[in-house]
N, C-alpha and C. Protein backbone atom coordinates (compact mmCIF):
# COMPACT_ATOMS: atom_id res chain seq x y z
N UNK A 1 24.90 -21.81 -9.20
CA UNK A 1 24.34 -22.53 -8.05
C UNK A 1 23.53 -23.72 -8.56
N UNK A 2 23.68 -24.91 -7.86
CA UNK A 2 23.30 -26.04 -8.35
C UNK A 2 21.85 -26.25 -8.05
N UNK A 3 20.79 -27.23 -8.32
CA UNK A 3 19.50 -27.29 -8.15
C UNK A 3 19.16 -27.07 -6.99
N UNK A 4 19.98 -28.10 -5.72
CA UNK A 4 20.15 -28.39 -4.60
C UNK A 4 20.15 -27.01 -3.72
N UNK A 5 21.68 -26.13 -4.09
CA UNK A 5 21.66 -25.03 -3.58
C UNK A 5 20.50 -24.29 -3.56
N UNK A 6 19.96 -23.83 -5.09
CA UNK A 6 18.61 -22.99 -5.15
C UNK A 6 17.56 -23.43 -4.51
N UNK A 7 17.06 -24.42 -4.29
CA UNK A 7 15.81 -24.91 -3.43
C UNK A 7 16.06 -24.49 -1.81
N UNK A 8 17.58 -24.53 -1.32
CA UNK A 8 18.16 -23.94 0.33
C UNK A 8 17.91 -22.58 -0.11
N UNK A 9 18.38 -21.82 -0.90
CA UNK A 9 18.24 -20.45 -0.44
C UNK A 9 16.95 -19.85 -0.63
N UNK A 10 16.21 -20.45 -1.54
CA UNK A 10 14.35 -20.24 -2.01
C UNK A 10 14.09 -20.40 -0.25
N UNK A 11 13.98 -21.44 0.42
CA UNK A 11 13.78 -22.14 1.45
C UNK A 11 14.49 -20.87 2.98
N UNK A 12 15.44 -20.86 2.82
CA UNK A 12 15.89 -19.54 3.57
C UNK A 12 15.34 -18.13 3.18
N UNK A 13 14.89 -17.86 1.87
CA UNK A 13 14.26 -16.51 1.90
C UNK A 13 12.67 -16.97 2.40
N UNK A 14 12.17 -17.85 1.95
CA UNK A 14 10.80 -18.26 2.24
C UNK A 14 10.79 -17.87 4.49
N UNK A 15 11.76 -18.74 4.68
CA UNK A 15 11.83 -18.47 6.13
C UNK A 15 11.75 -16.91 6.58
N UNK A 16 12.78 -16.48 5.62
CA UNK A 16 12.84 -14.99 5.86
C UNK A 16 11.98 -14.34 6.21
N UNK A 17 11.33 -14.25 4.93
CA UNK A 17 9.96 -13.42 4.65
C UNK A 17 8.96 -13.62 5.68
N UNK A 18 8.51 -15.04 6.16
CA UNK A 18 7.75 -15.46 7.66
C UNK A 18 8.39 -14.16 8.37
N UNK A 19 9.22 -14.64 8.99
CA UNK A 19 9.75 -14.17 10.02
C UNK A 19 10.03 -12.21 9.74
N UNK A 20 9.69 -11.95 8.46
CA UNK A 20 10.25 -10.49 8.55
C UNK A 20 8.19 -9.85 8.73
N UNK A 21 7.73 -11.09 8.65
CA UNK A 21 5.67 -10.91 8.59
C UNK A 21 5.24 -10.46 9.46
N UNK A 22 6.11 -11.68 10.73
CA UNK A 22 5.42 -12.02 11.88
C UNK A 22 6.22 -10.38 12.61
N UNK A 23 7.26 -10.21 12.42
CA UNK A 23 7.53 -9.21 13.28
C UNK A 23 7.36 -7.78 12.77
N UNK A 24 6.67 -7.49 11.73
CA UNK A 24 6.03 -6.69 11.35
C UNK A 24 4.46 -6.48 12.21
N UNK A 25 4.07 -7.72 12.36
CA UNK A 25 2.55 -8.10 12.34
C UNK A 25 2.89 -7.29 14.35
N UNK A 26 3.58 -7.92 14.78
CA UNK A 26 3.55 -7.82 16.19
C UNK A 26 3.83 -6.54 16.39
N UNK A 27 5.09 -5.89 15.59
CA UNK A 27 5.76 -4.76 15.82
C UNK A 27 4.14 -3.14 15.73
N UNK A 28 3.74 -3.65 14.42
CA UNK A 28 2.32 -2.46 14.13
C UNK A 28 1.19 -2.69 15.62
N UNK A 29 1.27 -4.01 16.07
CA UNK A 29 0.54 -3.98 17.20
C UNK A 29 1.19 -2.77 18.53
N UNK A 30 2.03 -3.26 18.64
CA UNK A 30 2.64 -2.30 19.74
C UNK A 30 2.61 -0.97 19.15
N UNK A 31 3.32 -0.24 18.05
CA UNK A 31 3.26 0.85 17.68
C UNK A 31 1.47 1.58 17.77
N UNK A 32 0.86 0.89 17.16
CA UNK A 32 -0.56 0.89 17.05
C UNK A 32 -1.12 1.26 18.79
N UNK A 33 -0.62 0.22 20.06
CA UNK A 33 -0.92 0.57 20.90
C UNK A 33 -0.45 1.89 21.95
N UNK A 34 0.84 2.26 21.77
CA UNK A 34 1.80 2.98 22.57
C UNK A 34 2.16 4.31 21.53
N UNK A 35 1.74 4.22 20.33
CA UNK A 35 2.31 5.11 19.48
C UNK A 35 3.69 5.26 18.73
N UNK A 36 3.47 5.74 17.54
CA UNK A 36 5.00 5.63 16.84
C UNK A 36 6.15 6.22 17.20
N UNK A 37 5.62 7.44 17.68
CA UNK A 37 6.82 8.12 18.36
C UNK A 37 7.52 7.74 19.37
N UNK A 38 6.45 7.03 20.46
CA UNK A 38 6.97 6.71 21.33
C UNK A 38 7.27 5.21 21.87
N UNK A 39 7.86 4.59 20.56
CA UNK A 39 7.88 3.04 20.86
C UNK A 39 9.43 3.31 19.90
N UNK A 40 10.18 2.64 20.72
CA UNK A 40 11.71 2.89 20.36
C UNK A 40 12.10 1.56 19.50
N UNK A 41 12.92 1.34 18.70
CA UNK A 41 12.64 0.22 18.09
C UNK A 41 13.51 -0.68 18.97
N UNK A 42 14.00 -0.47 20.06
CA UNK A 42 14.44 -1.54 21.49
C UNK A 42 13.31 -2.30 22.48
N UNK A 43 12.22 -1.36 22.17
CA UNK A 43 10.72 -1.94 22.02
C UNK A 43 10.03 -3.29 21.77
N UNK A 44 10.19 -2.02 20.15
CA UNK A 44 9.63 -3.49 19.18
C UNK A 44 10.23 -4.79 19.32
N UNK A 45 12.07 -4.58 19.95
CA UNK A 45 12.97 -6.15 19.37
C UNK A 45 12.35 -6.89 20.93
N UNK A 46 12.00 -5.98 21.85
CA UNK A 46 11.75 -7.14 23.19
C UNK A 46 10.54 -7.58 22.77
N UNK A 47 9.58 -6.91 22.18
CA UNK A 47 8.32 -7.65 22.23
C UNK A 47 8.01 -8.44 21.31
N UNK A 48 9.42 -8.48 20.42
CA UNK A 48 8.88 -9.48 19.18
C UNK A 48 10.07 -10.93 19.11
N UNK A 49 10.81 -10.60 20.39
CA UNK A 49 11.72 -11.77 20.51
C UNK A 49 13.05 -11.68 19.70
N UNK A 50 13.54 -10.76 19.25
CA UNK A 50 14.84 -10.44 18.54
C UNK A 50 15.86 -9.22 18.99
N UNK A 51 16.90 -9.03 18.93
CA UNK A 51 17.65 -8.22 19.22
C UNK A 51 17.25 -6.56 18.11
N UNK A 52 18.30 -5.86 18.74
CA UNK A 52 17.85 -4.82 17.70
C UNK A 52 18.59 -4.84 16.37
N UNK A 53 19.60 -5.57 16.53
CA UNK A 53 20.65 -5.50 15.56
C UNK A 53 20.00 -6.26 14.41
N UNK A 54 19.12 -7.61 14.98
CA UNK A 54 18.48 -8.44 14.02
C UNK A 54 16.88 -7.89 13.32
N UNK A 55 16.70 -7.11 14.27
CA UNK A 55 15.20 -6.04 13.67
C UNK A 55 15.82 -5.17 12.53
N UNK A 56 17.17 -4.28 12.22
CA UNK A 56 17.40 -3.76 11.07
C UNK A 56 17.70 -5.29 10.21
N UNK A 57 18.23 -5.91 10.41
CA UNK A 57 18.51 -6.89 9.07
C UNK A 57 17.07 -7.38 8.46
N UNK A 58 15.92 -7.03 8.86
CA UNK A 58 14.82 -6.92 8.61
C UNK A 58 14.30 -6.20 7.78
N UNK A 59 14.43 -4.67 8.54
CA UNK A 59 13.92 -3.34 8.07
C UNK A 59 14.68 -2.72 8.34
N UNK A 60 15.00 -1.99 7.18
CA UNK A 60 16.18 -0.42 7.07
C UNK A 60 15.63 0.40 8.47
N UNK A 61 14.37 0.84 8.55
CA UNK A 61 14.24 2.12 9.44
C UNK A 61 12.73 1.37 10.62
N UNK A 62 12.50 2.22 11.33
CA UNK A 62 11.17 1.88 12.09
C UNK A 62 10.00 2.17 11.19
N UNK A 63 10.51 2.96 10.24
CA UNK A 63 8.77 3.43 9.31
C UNK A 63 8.62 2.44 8.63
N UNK A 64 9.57 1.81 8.23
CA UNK A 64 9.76 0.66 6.84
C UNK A 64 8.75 -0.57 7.50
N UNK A 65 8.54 -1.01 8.60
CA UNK A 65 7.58 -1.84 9.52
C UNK A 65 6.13 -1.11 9.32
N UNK A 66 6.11 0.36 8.59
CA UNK A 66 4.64 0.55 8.81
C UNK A 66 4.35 0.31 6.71
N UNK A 67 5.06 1.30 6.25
CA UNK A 67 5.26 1.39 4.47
C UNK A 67 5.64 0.24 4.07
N UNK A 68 6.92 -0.58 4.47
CA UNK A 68 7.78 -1.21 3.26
C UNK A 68 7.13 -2.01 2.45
N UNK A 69 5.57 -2.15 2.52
CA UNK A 69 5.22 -2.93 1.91
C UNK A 69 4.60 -2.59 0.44
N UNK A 70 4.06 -1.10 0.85
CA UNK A 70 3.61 -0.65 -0.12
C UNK A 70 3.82 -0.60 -1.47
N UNK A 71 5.09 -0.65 -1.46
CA UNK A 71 5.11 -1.09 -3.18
C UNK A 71 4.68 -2.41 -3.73
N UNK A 72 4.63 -2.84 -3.26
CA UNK A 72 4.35 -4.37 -3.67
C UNK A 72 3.39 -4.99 -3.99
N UNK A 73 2.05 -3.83 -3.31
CA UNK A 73 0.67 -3.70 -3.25
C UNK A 73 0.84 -2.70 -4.45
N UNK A 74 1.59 -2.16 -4.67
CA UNK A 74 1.39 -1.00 -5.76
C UNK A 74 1.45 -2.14 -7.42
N UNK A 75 2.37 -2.97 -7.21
CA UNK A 75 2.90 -3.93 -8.30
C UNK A 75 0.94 -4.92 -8.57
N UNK A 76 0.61 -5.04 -7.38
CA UNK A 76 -0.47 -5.86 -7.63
C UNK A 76 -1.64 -4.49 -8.19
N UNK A 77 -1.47 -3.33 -7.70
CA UNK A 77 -2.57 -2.74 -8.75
C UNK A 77 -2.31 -2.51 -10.08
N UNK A 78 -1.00 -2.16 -9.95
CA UNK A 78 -0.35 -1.75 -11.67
C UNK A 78 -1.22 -3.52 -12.40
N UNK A 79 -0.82 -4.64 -12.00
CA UNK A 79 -1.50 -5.75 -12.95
C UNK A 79 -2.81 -5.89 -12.87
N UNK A 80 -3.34 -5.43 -12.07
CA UNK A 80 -5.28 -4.87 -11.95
C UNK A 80 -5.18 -3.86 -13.02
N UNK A 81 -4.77 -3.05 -13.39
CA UNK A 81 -5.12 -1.95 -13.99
C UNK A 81 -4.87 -2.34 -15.68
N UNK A 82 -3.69 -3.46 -15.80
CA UNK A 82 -3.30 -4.18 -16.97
C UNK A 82 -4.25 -4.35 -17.44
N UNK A 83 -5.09 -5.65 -16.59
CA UNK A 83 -6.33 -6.79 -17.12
C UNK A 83 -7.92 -5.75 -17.61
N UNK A 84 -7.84 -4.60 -17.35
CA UNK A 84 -9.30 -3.89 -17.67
C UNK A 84 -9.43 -4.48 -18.88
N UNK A 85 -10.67 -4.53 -18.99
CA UNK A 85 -11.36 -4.24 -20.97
C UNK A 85 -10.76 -2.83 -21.28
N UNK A 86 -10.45 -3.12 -22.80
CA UNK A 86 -9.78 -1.53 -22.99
C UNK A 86 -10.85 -0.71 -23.55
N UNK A 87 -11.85 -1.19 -23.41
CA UNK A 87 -13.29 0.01 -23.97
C UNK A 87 -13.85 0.23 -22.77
N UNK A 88 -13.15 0.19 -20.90
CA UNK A 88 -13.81 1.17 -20.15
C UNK A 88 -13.22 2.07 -19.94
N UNK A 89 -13.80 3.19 -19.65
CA UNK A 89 -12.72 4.54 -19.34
C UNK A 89 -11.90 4.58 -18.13
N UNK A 90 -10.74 5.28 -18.60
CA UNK A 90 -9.66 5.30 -18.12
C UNK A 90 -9.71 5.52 -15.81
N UNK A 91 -10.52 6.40 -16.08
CA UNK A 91 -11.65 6.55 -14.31
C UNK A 91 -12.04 5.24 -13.69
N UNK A 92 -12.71 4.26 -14.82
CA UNK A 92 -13.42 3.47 -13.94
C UNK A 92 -12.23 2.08 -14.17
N UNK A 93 -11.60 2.31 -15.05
CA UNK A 93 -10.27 1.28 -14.74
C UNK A 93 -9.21 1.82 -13.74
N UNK A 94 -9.13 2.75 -12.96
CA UNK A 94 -8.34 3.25 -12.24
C UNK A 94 -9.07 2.80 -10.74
N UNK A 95 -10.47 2.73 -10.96
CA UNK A 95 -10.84 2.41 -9.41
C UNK A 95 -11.06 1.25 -9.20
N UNK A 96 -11.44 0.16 -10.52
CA UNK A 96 -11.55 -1.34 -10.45
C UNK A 96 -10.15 -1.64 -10.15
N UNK A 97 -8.73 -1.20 -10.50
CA UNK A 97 -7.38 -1.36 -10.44
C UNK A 97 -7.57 -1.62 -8.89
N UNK A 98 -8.54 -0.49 -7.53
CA UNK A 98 -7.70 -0.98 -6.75
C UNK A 98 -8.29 -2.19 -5.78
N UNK A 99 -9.07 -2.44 -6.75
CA UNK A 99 -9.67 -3.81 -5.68
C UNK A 99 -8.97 -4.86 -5.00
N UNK A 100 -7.56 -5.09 -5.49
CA UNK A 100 -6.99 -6.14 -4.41
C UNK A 100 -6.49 -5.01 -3.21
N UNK A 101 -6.76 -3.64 -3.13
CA UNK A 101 -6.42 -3.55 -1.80
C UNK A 101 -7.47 -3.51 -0.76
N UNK A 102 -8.68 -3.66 -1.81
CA UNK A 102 -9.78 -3.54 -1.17
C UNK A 102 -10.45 -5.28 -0.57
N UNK A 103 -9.79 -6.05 -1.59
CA UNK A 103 -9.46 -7.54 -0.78
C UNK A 103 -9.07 -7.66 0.39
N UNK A 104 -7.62 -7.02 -0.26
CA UNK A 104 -6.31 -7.17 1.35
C UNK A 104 -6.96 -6.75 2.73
N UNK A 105 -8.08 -5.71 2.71
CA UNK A 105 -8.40 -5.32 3.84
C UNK A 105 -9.59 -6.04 4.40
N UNK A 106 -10.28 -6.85 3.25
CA UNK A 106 -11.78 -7.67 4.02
C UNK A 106 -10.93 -8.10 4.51
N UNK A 107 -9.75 -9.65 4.04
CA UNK A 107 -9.44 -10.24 4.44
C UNK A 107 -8.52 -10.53 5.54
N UNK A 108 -8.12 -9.13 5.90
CA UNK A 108 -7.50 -9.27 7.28
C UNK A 108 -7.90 -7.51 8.23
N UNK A 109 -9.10 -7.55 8.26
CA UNK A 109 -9.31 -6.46 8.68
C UNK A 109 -8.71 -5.39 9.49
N UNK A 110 -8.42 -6.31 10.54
CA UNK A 110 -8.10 -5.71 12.08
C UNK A 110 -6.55 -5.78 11.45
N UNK A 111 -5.59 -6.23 11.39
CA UNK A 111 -4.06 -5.92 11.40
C UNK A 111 -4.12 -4.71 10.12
N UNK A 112 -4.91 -4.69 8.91
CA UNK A 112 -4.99 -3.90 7.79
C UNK A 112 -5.18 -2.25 8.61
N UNK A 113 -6.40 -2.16 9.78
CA UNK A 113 -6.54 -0.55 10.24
C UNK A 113 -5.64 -0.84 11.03
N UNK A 114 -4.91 -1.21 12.43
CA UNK A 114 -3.92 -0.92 12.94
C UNK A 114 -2.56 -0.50 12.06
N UNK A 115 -2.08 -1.29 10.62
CA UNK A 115 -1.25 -0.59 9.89
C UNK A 115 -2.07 0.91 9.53
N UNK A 116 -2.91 0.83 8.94
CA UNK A 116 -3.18 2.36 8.41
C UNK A 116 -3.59 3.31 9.46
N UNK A 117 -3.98 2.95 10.65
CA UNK A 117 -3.69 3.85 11.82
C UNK A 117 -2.66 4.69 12.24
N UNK A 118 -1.35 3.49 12.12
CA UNK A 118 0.29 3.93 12.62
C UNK A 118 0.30 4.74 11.20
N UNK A 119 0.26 4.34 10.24
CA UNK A 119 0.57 5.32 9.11
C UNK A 119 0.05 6.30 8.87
N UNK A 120 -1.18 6.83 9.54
CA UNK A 120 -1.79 8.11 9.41
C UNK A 120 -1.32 8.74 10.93
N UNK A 121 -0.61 8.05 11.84
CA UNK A 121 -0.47 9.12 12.79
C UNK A 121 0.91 9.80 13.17
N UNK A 122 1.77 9.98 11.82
CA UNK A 122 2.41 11.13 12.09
C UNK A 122 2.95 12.11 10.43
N UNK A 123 3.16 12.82 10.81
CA UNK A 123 3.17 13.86 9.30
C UNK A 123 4.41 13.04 8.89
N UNK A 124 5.23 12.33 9.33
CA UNK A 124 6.41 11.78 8.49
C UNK A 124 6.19 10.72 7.55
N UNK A 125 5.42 9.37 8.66
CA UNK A 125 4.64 8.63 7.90
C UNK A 125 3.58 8.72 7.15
N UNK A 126 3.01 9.81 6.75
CA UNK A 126 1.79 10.62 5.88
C UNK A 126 3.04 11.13 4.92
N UNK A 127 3.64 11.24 5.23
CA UNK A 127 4.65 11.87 3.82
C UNK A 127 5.51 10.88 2.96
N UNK A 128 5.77 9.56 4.16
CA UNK A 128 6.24 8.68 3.56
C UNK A 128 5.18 7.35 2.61
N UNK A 129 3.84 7.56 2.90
CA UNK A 129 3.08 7.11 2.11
C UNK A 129 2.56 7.70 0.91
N UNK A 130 2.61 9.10 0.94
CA UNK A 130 2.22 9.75 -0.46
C UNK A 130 3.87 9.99 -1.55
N UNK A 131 4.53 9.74 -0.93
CA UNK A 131 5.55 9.11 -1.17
C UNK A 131 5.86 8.06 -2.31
N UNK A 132 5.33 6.91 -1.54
CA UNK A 132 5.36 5.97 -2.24
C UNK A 132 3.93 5.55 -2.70
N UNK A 133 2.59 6.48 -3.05
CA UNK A 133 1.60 7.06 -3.94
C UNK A 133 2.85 7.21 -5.05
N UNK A 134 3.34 8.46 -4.90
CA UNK A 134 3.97 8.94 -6.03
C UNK A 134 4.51 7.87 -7.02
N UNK A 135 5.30 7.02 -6.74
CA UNK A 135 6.19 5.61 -7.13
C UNK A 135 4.74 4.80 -7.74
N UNK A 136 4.10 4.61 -7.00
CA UNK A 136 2.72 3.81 -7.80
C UNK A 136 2.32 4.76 -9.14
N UNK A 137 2.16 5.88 -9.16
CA UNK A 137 1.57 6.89 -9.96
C UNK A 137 2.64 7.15 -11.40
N UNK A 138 3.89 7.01 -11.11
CA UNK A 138 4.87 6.61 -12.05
C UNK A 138 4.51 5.18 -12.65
N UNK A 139 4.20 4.32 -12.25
CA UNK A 139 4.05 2.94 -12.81
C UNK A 139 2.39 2.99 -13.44
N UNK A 140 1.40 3.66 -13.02
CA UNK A 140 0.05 3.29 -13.38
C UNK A 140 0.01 4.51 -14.56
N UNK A 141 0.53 5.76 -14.60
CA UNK A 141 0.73 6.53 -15.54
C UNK A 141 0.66 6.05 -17.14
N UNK A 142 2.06 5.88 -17.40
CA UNK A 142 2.06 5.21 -18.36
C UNK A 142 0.71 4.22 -19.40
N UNK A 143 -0.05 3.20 -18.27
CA UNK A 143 -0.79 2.17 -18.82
C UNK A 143 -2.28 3.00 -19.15
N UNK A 144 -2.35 4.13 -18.22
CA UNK A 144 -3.64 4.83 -18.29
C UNK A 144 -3.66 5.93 -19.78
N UNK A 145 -2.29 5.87 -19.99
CA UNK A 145 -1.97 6.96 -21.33
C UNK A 145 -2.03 6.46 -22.71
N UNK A 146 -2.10 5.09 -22.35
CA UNK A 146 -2.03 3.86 -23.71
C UNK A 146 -3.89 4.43 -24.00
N UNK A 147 -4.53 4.32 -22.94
CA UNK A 147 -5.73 4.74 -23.11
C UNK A 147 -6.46 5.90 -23.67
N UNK A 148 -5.65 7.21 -23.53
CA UNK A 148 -5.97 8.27 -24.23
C UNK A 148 -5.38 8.77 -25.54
N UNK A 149 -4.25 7.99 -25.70
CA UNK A 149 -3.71 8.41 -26.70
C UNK A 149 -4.34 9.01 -28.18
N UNK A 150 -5.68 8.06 -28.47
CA UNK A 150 -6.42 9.02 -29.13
C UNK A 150 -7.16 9.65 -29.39
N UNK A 151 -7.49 10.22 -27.85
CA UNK A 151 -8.46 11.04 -27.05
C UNK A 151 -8.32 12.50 -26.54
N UNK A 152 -6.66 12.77 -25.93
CA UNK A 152 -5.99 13.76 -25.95
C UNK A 152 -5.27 14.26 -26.54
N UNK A 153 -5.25 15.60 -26.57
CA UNK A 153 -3.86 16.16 -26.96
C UNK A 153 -2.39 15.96 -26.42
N UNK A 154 -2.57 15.88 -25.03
CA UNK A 154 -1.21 15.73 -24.29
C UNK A 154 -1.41 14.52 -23.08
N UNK A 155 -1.50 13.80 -23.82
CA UNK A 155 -2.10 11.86 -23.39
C UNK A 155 -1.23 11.96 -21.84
N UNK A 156 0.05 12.13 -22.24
CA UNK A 156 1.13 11.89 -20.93
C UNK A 156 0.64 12.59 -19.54
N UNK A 157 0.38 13.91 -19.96
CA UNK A 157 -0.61 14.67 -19.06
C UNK A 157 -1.45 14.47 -18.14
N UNK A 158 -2.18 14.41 -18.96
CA UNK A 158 -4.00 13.95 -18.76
C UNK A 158 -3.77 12.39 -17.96
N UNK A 159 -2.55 11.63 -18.63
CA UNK A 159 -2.93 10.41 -17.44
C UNK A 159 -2.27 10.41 -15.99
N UNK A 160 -1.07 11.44 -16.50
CA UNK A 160 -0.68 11.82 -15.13
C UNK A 160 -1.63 12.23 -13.79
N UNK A 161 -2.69 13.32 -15.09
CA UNK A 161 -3.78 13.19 -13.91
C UNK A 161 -4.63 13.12 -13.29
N UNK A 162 -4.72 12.06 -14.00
CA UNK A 162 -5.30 11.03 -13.71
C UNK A 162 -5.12 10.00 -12.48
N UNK A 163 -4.30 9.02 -12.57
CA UNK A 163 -3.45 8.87 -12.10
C UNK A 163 -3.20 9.37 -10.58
N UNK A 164 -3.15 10.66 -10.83
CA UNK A 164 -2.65 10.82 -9.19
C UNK A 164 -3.55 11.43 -8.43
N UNK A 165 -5.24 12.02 -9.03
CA UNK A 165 -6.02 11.75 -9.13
C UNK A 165 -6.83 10.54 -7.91
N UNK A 166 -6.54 9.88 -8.99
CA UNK A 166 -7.18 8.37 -8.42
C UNK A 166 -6.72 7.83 -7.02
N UNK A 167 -5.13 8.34 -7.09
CA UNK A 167 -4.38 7.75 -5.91
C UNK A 167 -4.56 9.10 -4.44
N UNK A 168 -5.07 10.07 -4.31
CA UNK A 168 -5.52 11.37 -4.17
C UNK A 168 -6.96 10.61 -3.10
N UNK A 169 -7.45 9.94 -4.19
CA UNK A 169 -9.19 9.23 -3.42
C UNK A 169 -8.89 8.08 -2.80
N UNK A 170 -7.61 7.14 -3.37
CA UNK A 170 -7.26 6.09 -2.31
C UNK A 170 -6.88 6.92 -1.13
N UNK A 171 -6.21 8.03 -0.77
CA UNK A 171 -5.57 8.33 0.18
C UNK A 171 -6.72 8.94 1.47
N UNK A 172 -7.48 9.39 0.38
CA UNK A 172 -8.71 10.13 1.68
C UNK A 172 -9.42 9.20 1.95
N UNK A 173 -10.10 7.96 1.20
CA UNK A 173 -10.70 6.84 1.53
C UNK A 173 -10.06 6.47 2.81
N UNK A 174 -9.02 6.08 2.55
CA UNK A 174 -8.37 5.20 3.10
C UNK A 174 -8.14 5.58 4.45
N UNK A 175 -7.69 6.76 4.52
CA UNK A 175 -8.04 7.88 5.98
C UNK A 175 -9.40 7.53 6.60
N UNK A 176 -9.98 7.89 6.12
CA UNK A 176 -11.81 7.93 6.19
C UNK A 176 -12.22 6.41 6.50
N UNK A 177 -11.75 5.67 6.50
CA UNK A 177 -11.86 4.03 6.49
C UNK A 177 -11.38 3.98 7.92
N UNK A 178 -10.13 4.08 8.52
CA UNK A 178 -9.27 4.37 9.13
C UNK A 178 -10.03 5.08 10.50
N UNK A 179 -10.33 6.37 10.19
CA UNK A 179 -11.16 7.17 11.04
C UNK A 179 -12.56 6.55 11.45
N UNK A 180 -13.25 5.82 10.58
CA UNK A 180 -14.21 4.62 11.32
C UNK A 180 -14.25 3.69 12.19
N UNK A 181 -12.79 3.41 12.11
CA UNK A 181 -12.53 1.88 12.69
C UNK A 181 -12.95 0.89 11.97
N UNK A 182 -12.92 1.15 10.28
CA UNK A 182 -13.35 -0.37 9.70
C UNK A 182 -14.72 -0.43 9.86
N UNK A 183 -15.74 0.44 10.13
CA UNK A 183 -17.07 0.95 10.15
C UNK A 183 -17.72 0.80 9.00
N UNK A 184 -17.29 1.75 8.12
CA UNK A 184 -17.88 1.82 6.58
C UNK A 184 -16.78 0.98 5.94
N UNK A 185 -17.71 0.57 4.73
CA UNK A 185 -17.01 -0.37 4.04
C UNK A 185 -16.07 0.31 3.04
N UNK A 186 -14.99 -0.23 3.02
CA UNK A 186 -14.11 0.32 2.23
C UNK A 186 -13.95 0.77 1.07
N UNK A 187 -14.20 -0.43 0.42
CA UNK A 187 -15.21 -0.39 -1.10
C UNK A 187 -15.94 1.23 -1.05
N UNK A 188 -17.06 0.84 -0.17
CA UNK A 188 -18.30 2.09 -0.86
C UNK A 188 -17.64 3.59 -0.48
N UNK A 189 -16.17 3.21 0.53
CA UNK A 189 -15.83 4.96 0.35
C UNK A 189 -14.86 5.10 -0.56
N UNK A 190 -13.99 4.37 -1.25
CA UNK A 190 -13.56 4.88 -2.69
C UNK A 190 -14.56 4.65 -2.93
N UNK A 191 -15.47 4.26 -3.88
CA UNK A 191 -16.89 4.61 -5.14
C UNK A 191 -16.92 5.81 -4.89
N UNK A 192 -17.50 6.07 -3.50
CA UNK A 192 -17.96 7.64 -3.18
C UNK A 192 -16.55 8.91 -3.07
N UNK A 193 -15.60 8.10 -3.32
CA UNK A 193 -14.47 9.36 -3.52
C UNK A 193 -14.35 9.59 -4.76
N UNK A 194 -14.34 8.48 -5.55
CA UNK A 194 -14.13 8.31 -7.10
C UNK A 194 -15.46 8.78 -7.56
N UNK A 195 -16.10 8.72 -7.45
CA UNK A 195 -17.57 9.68 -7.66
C UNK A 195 -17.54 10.91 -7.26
N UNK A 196 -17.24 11.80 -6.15
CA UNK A 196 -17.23 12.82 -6.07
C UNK A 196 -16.37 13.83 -7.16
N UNK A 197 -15.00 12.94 -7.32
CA UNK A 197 -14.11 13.54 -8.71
C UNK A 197 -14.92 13.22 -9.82
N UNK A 198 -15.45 12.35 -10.26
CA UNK A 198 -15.77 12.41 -11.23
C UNK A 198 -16.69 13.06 -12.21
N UNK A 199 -17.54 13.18 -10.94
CA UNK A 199 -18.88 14.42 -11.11
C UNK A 199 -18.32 15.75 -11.40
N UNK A 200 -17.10 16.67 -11.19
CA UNK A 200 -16.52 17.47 -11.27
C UNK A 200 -16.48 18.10 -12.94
């Protein structure tokens, strides 16, 4: 593909991605208001101006509008967790790791708890987020084990769990954040989750 071509299709995914934002952004509103169960995704396509056929060329499923993003946020902690000094312990580089999600949420508060609302309100989507915990916990594993290696006996272990651990206190925080309404600050309830394990 010639220069020309690549700058059109950069330019068509760039469009894409808008448009796969905005109807995400609208779609968690309605779900958020009417509930997940009961918002059909013939719903979501009237209230967001698209057919239904063009809402899957979007998103594989209706959950994928609440998750699909999550990995991607997972990719930005795995490179938080890269940049630590390697003389802090492996704990307190696991909770500085998750500060850009703790960004993502100053900075857009209100659409940030309506997603983690829809995602805590049904056992499928609670399964499909620890889920893709798990997939983060495969990727942060590894970098946390570079760290013990000559500290433990069974490094792989120990960062495993670590590791899932850490992602264990994002999940109840994050509930607990959620269950406020954006009340308590996000920040100080991981510290205080990551503190309660740690004291252990």
């Amino acid at each position: 593909m010639n220069s020309e071509g690549t700058v059109r299709a950069d330019l068509r995914e760039l469009g894409k991605s808008a448009i796969r934002a905005e109807v995400a952004q609208r779609a968690i509103a309605l779900l958020d208001e009417r509930g997940f169960d009961q918002t059909t995704v013939e719903d979501i396509a009237i209230a967001t101006g698209i057919s239904p056929r063009s809402f899957f060329r979007y998103f594989p499923t209706k959950e994928d509008v609440v998750i699909g993003d999550l990995m991607a946020m997972g990719l930005l902690v795995e490179a938080a967790l890269r940049e630590r000094p390697a003389d802090e312990s492996p704990w307190a580089a696991l909770r500085a790791s998750l500060e850009p999600l703790v960004r993502t949420a100053a900075g857009d508060p209100a659409n940030v708890l309506r997603t983690t609302r829809v995602a805590m309100s049904t056992a499928g989507l609670r399964a499909r987020s620890i889920e893709r915990h798990t997939a983060w916990a495969a990727v942060l594993t590894p970098i946390v084990e570079e760290r013990l290696t000559a500290t433990s006996a069974h490094p792989s272990m120990a960062a495993g769990a670590l590791a899932q651990s850490a992602l264990a206190c994002l999940f109840v925080a994050t509930a607990a954040w959620a269950e406020a309404d954006g009340a308590d600050s996000y920040g100080d309830l991981l510290d205080e989750a990551f503190a309660a394990v740690g004291t252990l």
